[in-house]
C-alpha atoms as a PDB file:
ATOM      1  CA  UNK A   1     225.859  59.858 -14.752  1.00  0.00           C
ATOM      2  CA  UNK A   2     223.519  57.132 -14.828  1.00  0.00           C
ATOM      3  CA  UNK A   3     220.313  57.923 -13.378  1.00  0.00           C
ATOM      4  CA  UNK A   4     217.443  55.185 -12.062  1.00  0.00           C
ATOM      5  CA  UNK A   5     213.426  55.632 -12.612  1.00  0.00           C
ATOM      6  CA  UNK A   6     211.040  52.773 -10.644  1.00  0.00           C
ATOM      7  CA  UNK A   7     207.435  52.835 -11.365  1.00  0.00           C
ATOM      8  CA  UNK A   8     204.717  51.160  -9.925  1.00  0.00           C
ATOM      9  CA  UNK A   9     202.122  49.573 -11.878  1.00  0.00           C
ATOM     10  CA  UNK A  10     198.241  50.814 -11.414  1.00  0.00           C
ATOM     11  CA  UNK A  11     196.163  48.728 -14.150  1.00  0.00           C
ATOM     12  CA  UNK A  12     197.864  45.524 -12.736  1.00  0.00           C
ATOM     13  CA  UNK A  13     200.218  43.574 -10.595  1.00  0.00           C
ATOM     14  CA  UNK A  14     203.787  45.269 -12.520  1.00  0.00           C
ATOM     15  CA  UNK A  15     206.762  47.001 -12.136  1.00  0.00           C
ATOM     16  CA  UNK A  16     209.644  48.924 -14.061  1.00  0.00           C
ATOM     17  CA  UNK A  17     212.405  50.374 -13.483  1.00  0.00           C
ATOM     18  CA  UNK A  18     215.343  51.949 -16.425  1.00  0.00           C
ATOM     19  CA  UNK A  19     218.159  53.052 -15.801  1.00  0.00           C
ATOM     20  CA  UNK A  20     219.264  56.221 -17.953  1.00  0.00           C
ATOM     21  CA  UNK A  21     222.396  57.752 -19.614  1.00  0.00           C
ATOM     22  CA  UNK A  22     220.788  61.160 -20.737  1.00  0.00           C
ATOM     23  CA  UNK A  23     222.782  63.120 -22.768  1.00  0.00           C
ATOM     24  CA  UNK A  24     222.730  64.669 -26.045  1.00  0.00           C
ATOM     25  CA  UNK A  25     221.409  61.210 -26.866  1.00  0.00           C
ATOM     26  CA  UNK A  26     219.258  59.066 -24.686  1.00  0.00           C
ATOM     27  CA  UNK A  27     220.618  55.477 -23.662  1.00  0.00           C
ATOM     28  CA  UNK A  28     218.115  53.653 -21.695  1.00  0.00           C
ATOM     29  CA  UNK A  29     218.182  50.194 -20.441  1.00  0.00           C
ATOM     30  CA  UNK A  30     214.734  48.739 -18.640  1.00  0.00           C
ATOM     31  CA  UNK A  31     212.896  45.873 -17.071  1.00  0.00           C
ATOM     32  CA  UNK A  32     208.972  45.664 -17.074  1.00  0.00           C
ATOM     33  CA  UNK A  33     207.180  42.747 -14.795  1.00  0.00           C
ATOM     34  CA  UNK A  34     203.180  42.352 -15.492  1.00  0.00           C
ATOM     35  CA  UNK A  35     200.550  39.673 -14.730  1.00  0.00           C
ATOM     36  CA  UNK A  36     198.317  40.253 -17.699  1.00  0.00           C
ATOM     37  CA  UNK A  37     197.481  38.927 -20.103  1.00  0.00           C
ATOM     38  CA  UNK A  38     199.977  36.053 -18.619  1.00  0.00           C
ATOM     39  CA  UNK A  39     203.114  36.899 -16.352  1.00  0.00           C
ATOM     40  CA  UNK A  40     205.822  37.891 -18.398  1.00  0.00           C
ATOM     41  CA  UNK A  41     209.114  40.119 -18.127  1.00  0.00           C
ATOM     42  CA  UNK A  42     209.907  42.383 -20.920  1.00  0.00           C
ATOM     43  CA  UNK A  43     213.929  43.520 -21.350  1.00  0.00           C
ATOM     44  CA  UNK A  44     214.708  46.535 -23.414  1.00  0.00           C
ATOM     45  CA  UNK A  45     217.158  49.055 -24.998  1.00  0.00           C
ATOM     46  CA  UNK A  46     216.824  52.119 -26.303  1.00  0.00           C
ATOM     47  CA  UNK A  47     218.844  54.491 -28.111  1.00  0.00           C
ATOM     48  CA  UNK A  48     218.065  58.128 -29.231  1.00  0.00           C
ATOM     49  CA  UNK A  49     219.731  60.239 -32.114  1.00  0.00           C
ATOM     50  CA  UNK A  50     220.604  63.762 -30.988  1.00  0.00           C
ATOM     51  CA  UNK A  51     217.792  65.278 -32.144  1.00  0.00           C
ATOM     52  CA  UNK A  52     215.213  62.372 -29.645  1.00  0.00           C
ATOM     53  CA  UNK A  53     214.216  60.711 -32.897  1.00  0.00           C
ATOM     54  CA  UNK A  54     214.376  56.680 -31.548  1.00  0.00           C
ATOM     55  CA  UNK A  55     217.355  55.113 -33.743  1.00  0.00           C
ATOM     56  CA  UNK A  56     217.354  51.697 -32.100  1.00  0.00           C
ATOM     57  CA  UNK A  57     214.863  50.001 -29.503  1.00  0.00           C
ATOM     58  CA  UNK A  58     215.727  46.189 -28.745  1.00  0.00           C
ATOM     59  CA  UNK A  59     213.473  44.064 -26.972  1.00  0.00           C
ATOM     60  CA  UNK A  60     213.304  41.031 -25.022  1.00  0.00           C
ATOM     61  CA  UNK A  61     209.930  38.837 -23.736  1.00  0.00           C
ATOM     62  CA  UNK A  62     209.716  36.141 -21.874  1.00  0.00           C
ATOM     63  CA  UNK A  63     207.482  33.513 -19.914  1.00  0.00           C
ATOM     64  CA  UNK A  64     206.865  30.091 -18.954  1.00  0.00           C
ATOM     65  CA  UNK A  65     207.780  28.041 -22.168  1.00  0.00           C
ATOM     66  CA  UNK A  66     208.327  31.387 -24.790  1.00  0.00           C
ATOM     67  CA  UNK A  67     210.715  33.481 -25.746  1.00  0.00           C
ATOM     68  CA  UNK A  68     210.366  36.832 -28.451  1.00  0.00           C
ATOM     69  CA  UNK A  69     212.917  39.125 -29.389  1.00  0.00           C
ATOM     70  CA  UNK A  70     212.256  42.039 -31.766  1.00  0.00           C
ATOM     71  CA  UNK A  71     214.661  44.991 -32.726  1.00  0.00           C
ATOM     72  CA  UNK A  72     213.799  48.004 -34.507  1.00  0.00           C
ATOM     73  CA  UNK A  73     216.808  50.375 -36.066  1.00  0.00           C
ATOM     74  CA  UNK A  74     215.738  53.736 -37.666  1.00  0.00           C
ATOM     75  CA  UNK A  75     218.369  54.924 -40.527  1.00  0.00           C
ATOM     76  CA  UNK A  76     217.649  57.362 -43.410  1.00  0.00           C
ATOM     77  CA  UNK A  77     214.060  57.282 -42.988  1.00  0.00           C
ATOM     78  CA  UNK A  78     213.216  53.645 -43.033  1.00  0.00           C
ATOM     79  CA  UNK A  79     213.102  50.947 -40.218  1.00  0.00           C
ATOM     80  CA  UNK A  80     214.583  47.995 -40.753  1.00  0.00           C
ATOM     81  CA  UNK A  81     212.830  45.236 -37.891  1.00  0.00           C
ATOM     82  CA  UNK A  82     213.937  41.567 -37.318  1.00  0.00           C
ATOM     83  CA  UNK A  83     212.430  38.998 -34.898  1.00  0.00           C
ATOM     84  CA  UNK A  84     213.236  35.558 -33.188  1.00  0.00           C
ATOM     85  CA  UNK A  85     211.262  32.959 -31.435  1.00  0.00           C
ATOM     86  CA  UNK A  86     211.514  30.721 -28.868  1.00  0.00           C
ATOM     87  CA  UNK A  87     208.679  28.093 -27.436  1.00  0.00           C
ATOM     88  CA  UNK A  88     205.123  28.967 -27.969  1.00  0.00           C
ATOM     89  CA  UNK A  89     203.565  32.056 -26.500  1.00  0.00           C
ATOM     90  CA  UNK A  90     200.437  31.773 -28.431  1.00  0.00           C
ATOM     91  CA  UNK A  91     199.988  28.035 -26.556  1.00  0.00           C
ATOM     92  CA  UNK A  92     200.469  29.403 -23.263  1.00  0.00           C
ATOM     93  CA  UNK A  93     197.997  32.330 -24.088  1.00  0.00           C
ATOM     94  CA  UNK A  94     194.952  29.694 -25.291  1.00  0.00           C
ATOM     95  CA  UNK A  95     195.531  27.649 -22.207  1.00  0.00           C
ATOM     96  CA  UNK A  96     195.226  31.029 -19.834  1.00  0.00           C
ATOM     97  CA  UNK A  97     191.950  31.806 -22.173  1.00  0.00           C
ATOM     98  CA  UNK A  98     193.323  34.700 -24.237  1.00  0.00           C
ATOM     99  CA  UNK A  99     193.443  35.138 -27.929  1.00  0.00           C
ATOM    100  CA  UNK A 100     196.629  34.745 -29.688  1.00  0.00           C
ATOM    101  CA  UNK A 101     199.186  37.321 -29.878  1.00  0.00           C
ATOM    102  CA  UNK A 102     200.108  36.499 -33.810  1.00  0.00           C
ATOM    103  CA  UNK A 103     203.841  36.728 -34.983  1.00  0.00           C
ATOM    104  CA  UNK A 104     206.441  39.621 -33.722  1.00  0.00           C
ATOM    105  CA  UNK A 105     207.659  42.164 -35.605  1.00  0.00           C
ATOM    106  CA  UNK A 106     205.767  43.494 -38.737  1.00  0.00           C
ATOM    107  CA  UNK A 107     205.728  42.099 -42.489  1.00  0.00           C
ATOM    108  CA  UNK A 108     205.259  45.842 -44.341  1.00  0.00           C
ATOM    109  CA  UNK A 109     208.126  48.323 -42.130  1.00  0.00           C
ATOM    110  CA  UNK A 110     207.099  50.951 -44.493  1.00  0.00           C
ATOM    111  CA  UNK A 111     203.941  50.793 -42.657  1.00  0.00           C
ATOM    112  CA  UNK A 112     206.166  53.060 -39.912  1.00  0.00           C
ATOM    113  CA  UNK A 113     207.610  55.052 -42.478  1.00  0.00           C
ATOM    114  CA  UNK A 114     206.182  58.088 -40.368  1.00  0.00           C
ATOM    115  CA  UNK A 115     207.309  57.521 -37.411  1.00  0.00           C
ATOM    116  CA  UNK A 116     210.001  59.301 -35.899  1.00  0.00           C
ATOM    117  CA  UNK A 117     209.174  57.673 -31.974  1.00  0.00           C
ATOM    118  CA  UNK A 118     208.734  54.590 -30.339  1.00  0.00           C
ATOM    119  CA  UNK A 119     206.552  53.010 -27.951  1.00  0.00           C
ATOM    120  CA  UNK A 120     206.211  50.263 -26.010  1.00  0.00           C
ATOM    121  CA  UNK A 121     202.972  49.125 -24.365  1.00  0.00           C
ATOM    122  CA  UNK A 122     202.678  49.833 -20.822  1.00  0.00           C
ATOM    123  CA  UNK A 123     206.164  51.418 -20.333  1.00  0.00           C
ATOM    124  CA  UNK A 124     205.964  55.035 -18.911  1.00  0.00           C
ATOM    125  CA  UNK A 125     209.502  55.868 -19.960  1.00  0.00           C
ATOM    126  CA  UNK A 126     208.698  55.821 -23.941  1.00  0.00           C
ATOM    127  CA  UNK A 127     205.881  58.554 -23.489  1.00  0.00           C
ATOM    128  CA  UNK A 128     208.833  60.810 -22.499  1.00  0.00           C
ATOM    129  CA  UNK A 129     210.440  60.272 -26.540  1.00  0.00           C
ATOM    130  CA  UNK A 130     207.822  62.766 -28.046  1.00  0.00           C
ATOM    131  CA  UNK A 131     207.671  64.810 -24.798  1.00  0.00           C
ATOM    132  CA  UNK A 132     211.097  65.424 -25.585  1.00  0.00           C
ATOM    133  CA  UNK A 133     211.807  65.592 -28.922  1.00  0.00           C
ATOM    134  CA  UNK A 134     208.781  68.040 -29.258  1.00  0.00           C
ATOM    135  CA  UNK A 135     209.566  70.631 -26.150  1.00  0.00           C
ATOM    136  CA  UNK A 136     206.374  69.662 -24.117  1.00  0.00           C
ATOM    137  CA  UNK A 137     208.165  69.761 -20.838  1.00  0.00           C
ATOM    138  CA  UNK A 138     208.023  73.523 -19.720  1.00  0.00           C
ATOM    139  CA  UNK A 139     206.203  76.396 -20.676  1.00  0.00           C
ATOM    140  CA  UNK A 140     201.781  77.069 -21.099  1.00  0.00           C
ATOM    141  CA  UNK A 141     198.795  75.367 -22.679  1.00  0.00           C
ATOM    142  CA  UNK A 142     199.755  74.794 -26.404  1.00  0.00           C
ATOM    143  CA  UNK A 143     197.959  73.055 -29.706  1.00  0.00           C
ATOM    144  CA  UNK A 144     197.874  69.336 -30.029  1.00  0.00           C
ATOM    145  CA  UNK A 145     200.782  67.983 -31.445  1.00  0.00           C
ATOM    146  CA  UNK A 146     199.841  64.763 -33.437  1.00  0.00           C
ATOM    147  CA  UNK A 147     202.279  62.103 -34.721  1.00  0.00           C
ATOM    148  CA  UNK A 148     202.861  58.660 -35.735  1.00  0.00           C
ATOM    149  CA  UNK A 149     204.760  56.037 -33.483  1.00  0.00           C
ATOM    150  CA  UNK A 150     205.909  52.510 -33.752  1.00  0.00           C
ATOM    151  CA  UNK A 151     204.043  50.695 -31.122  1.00  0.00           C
ATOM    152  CA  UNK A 152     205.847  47.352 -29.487  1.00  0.00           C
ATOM    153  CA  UNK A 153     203.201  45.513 -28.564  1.00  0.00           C
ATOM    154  CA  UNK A 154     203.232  43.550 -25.337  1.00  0.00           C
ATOM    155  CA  UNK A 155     203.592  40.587 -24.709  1.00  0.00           C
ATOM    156  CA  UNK A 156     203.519  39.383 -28.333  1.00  0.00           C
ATOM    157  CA  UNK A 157     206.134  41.822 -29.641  1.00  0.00           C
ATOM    158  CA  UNK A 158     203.837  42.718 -32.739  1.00  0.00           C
ATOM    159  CA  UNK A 159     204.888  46.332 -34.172  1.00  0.00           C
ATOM    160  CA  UNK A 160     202.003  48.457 -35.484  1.00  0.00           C
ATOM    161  CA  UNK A 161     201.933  52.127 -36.502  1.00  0.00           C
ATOM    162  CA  UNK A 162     199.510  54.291 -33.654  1.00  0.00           C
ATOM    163  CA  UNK A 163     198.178  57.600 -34.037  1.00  0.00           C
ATOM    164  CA  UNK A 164     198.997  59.794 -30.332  1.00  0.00           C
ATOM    165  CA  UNK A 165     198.429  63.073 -29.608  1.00  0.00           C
ATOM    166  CA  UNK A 166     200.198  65.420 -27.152  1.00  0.00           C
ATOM    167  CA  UNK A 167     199.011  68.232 -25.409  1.00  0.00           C
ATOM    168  CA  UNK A 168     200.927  70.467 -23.687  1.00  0.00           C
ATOM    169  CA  UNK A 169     198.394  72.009 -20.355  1.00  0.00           C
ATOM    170  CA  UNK A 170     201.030  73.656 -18.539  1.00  0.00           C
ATOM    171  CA  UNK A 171     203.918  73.067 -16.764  1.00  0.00           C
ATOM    172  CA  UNK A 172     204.749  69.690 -16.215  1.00  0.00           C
ATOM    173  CA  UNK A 173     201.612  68.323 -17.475  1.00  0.00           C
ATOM    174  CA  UNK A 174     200.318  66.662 -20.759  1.00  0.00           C
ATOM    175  CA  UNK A 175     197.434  65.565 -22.279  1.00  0.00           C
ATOM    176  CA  UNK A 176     197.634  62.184 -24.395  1.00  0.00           C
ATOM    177  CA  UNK A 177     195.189  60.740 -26.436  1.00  0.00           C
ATOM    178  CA  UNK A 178     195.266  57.777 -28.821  1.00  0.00           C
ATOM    179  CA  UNK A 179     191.880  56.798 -30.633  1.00  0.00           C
ATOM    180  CA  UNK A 180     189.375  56.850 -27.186  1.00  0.00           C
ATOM    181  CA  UNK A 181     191.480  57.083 -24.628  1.00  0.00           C
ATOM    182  CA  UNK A 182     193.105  60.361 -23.041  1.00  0.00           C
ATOM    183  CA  UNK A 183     194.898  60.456 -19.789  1.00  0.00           C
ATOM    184  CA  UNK A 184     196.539  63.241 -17.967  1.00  0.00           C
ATOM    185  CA  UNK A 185     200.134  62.820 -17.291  1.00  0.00           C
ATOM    186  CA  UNK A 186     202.082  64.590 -15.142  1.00  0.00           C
ATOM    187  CA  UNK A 187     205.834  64.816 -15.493  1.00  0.00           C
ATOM    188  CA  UNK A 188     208.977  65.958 -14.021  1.00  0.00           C
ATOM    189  CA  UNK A 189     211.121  68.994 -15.129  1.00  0.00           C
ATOM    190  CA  UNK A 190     212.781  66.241 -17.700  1.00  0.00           C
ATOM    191  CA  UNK A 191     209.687  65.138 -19.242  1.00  0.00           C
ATOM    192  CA  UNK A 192     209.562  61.717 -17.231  1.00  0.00           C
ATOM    193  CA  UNK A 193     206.217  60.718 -16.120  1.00  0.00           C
ATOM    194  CA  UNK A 194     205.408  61.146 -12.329  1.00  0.00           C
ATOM    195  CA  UNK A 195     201.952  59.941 -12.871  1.00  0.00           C
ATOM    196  CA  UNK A 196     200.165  58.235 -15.482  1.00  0.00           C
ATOM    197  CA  UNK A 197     196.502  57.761 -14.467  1.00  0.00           C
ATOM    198  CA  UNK A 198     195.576  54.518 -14.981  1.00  0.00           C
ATOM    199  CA  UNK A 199     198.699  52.799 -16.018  1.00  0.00           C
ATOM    200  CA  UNK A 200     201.544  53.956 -13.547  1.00  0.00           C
ATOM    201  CA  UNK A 201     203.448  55.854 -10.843  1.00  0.00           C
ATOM    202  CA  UNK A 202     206.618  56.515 -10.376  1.00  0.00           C
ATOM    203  CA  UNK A 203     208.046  55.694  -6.630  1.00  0.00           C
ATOM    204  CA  UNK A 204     211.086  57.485  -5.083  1.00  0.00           C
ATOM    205  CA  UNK A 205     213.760  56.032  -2.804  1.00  0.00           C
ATOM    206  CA  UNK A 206     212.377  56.493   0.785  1.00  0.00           C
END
């Protein structure tokens, strides 16, 4: 069955909302809206090998005037990532007074040799991948877990390799960390985030 998560925005004017097919694989299928840097709406899909390794993530930018598209597949330890371009995003980030995102994509994919997750910037949904794949969702306080992801950035679509860290603190909680930051997250018994301090919240049907 097909299951629905909305979230709220915190850090700015932005919504998401995925829908889910969660099986022995994860299929997931999402919209993010945001304001910043300039308005743009972000399309994605994601698919999961059985053991929550990401083997395919797919997405979709667009604003006034630009287009990206970048698509990462995962198969016998390598990713393979392609990219395509429409209009001029870096134009329409100089006129709102914001540096330029550079191309999409990545020039060295060996660069994410490593990584065995995704994640895309701002999304909620994609801290759940290493939640999941590594059995943070239940049980005490446990060591940090570090690992290597493939970070989408947004809304340029650039694809960098990020150090994160996970932290189990209990029962539907996690600590994350990547270089400075750290934020709390709390999670339901799934390993979807509830609350994200800082970035977002998830909102139920009334």
């Amino acid at each position: 069955m097909t299951t629905s998560i909305f979230w709220s925005r915190t850090d700015t004017a932005g919504s998401e909302q995925v829908l889910l097919d969660d099986g022995d694989a994860l299929a997931a299928r999402g919209t993010l809206l945001a304001v910043d840097p300039i308005p743009f709406t972000a399309r994605y899909r994601l698919t999961t090998a059985p053991d929550r390794s990401t083997a395919r993530l797919e997405v979709e930018a667009e604003g006034s005037g630009w287009l990206r598209r970048v698509t990462l597949d995962r198969a016998t330890s390598r990713w393979r990532v392609t990219t395509a371009e429409q209009g001029d995003l870096d134009a329409a980030l100089v006129a709102a007074g914001h540096p330029r995102a550079g191309l999409p994509g990545t020039d060295d994919p060996d660069r994410l040799a490593d990584a065995l997750d995704v994640d895309l910037n701002g999304s909620p949904l994609f801290n759940a991948l290493p939640v999941r794949r590594l059995g943070l969702t239940g049980g005490p306080a446990d060591m940090p877990r570090r690992i290597t992801v493939a970070w989408v950035l947004l809304p340029g679509l650039e694809v960098v390799p990020a150090e994160q860290t996970y932290t189990r603190l209990g029962p539907g909680r996690v600590r994350f960390a990547s270089g400075t930051f750290t934020a709390d997250i709390d999670l339901d018994a799934d390993g979807y985030v509830v609350r994200y301090p800082g970035l977002a919240e998830r909102i139920d049907p009334r």
